[in-house]
Protein backbone atom coordinates (compact mmCIF):
# COMPACT_ATOMS: atom_id res chain seq x y z
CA UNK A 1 85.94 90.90 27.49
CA UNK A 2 88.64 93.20 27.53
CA UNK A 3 87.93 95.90 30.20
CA UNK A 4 87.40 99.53 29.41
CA UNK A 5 89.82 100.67 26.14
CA UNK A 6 88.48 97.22 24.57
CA UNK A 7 85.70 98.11 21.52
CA UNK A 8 84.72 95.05 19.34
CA UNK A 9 84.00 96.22 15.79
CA UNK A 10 83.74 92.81 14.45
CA UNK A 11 80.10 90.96 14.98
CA UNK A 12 80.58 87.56 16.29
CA UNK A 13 78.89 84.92 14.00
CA UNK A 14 76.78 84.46 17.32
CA UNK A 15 75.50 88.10 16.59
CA UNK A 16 74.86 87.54 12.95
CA UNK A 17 73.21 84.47 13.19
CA UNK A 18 70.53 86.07 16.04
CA UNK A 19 70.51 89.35 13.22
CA UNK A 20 69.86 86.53 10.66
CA UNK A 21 67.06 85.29 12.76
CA UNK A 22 65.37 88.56 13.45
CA UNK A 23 65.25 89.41 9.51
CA UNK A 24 63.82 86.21 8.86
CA UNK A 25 60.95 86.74 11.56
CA UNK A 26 60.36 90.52 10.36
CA UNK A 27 59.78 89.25 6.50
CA UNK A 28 57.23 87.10 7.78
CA UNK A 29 59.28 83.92 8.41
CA UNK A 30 57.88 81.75 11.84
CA UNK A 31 58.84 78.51 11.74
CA UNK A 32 62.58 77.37 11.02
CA UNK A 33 65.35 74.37 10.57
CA UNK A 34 68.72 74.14 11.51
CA UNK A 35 71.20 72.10 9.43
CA UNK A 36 74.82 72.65 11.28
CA UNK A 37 78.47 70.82 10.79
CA UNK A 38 78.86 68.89 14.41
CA UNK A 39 81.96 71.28 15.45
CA UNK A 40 82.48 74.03 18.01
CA UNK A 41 81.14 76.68 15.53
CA UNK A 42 77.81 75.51 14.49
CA UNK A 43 76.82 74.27 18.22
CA UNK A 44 77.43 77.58 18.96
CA UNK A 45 76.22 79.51 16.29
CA UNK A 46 73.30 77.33 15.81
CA UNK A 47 72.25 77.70 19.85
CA UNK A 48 72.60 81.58 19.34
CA UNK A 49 70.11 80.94 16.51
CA UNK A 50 67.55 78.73 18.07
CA UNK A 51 67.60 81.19 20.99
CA UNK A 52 66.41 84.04 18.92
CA UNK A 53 64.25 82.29 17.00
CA UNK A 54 62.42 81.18 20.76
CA UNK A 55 63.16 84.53 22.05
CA UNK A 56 60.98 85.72 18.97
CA UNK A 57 58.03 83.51 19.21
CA UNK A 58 58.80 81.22 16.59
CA UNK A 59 59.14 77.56 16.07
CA UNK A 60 62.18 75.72 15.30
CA UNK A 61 60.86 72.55 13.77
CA UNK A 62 64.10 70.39 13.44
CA UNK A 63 67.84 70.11 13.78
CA UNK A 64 70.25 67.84 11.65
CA UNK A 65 73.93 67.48 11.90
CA UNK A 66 76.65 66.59 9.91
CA UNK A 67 80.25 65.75 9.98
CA UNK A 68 82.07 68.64 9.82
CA UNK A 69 84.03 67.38 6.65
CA UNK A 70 81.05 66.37 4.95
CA UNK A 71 81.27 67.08 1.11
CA UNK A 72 78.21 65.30 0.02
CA UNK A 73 74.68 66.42 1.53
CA UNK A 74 72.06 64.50 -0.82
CA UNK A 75 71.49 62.52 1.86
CA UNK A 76 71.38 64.79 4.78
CA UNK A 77 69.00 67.82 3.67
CA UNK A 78 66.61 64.69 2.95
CA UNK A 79 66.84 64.36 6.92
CA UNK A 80 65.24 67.81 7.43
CA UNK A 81 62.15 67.44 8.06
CA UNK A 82 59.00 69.07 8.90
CA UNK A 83 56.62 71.97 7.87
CA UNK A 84 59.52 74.58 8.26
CA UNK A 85 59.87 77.50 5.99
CA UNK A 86 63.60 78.85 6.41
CA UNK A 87 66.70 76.95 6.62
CA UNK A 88 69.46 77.84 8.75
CA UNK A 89 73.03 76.72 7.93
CA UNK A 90 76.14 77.99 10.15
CA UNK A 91 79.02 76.94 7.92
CA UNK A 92 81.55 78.25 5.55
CA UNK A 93 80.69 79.57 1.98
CA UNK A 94 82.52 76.85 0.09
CA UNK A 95 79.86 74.23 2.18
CA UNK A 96 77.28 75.93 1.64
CA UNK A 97 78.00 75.93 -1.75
CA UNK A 98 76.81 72.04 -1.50
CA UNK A 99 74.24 72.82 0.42
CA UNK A 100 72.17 74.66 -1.57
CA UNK A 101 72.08 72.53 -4.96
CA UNK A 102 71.44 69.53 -2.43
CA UNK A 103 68.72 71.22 -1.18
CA UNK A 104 67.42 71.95 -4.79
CA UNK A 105 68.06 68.44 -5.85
CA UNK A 106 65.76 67.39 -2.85
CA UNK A 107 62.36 69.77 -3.84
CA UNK A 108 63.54 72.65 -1.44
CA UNK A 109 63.98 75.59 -3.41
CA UNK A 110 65.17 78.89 -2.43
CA UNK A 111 63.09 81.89 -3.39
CA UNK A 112 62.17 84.81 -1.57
CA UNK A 113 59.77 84.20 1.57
CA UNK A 114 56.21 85.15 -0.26
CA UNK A 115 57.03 82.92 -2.83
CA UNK A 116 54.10 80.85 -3.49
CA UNK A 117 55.31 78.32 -6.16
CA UNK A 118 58.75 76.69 -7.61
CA UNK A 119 59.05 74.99 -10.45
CA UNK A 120 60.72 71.28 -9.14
CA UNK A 121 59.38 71.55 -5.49
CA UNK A 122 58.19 73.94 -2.80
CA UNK A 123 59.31 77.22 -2.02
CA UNK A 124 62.07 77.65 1.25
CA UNK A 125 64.19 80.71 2.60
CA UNK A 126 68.08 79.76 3.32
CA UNK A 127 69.92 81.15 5.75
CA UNK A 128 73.33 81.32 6.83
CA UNK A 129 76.54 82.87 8.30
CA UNK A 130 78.35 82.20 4.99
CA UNK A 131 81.90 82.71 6.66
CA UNK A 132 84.37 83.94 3.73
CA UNK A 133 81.43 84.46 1.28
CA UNK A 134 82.43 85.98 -1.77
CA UNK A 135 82.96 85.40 -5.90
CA UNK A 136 83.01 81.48 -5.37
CA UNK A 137 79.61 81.45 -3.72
CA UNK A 138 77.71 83.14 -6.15
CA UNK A 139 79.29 81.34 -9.44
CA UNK A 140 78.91 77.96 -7.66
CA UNK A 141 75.24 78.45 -5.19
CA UNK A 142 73.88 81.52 -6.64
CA UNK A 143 71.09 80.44 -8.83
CA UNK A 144 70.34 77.61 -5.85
CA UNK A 145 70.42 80.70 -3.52
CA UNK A 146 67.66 83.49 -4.84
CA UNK A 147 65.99 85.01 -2.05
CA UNK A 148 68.50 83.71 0.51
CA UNK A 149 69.55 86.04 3.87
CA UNK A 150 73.01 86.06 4.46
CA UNK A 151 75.04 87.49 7.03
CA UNK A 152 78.86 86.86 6.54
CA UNK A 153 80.03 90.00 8.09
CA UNK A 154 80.65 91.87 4.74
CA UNK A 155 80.08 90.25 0.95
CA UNK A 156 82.71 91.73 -1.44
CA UNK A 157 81.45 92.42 -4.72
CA UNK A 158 78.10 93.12 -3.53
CA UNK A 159 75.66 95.72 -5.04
CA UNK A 160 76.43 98.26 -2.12
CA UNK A 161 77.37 102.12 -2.48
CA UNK A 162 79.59 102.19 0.70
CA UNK A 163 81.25 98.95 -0.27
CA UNK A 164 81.52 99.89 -4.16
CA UNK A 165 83.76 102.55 -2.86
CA UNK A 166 85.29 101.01 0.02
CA UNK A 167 86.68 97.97 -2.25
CA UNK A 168 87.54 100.21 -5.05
CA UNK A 169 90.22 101.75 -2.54
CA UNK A 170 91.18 98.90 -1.01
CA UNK A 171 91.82 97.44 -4.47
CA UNK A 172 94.09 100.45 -5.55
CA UNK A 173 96.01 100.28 -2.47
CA UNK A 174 96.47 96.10 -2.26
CA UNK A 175 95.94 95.19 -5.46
CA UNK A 176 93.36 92.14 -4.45
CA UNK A 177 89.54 92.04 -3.36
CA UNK A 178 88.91 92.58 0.47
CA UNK A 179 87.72 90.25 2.57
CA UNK A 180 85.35 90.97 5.78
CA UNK A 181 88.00 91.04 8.43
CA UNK A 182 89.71 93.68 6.16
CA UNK A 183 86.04 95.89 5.95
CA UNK A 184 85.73 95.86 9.57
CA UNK A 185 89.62 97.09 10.14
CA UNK A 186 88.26 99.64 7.62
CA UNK A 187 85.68 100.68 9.84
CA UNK A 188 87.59 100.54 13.22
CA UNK A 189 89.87 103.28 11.73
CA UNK A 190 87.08 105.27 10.09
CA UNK A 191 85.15 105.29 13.28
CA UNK A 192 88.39 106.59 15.37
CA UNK A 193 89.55 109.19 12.77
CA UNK A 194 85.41 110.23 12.57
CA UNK A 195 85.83 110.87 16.25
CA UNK A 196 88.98 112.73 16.52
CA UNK A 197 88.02 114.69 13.75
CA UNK A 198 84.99 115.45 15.64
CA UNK A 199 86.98 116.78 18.51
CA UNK A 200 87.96 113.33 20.65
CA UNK A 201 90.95 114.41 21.96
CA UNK A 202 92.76 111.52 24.69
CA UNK A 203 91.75 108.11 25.69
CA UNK A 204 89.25 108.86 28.30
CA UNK A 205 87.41 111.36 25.92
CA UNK A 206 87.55 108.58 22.74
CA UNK A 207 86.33 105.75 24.86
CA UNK A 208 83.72 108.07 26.28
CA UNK A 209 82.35 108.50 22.77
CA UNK A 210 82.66 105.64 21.07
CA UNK A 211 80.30 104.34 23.93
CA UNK A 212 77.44 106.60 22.06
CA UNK A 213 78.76 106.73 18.72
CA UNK A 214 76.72 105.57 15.65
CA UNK A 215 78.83 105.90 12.43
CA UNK A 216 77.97 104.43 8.94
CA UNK A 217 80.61 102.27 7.76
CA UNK A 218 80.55 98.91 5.62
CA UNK A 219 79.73 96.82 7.61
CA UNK A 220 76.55 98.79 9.06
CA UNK A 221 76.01 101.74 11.40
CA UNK A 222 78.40 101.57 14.22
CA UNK A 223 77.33 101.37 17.51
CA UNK A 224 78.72 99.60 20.89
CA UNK A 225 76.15 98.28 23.74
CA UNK A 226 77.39 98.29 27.48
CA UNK A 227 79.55 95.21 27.02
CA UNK A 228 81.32 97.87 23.71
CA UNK A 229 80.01 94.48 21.74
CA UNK A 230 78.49 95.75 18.52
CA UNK A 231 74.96 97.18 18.93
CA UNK A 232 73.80 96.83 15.54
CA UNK A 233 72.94 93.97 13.39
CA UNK A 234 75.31 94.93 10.52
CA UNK A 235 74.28 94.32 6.99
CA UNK A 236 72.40 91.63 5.64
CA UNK A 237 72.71 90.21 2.12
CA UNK A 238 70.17 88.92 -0.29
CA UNK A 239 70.94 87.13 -3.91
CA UNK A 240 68.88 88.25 -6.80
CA UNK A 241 68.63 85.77 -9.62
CA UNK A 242 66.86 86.93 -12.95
CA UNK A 243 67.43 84.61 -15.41
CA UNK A 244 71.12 83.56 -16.16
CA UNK A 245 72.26 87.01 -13.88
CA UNK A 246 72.96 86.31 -10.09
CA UNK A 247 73.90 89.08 -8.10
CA UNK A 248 73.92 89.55 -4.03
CA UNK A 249 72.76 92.68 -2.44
CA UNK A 250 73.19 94.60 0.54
CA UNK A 251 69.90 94.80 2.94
CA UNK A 252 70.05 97.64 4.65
């Protein structure tokens, strides 16, 4: 909440995970798996999720927990069971980063939805929130990750123009990559100066536009519903293996 002068810029993991879903169903994806810590987060998260995923038609198939401190998940992706063709995990990057050779170890690889065969077991999409995803992710999950839909908010380092340039001057001005809290104060005061420069002039008038804006920025086109919640679905990230070269890219 907040009340009129309130604008959230940042996309609740609820919103990803629901954007996450919808990507999923448009490439083709219909039925799905949740594997979630057993915290606050990824009840939440993962409900958002399985809403969308009903909301849409689609089948979720099962749902496994874990402890959230879990650091070994051989055991638990064998627990997933069913005909399901995407994955869904609401966690941090560095547990995902377990995830996703556990999964490999267990026959569920990740490829791009189409995918007909993998070499060492059957073909799977993985999905997830990825909170903090960045350099770490891809040298420790990225070749267990090709094909995978992520939706952290904002990926540094990934093969974006917007970001390209947005992290180059963040990284002349700090001195250190950006993380995605730091893209979307990026875009909160590129969407205000775009305004004003467009003529905004006062509260009343700013607030008035910013309730019809839509404004490219990093962390997708900027728009506010009713509720001046995001509108859009921000950007969604995909990792491209090709032989020893993993990189992640922006969907947009």
């Amino acid at each position: 909440g907040g009340g009129r002068w309130v604008f959230h810029v940042m996309h609740s993991a609820e919103a990803r995970a629901r954007a996450l879903a919808r990507r999923a169903h448009a490439a083709g994806v219909r039925r799905f798996a949740i594997l979630r810590p057993e915290n606050g987060y990824g009840t939440a998260v993962a409900r958002a999720f399985a809403a969308e995923v009903a909301a849409l038609g689609d089948e979720l198939t099962d749902e496994v927990t874990y402890k959230a401190d879990t650091r070994s998940f051989a055991g638990i992706v064998k627990k997933v069971g069913g005909s399901w063709q995407a994955v869904f995990v609401p966690d941090t990057a560095d547990k995902v980063e377990l995830v996703a050779p556990a999964l490999a170890a267990a026959g569920l690889m990740a490829r791009p939805f189409g995918t007909k065969k993998a070499s060492g077991g059957r073909p799977i999409v993985l999905l997830s929130t990825v909170e903090g995803a960045g350099d770490d992710f891809l040298r420790e999950a990225g070749r267990y990750s090709a094909g995978a839909l992520l939706a952290p908010g904002y990926f540094p380092g990934a093969i974006d123009d917007r970001g390209q340039e947005f992290e180059r001057l963040y990284q002349a001005a700090i001195g250190k990559p950006p993380t995605a809290v730091d893209a979307y104060a990026f875009d909160a005061v590129r969407t205000i100066a775009a305004l004003v420069a467009d003529g905004a002039r006062g509260r009343d008038d700013l607030a008035r536009r910013l309730g019809t804006a839509k404004i490219d920025g990093v962390t997708g086109t900027i728009g506010f519903d009713s509720d001046h919640r995001r509108s859009d679905d921000g950007v969604i990230y995909t990792v491209e293996v090709d032989g020893g070269s993993v990189t992640v890219r922006a969907v947009r």
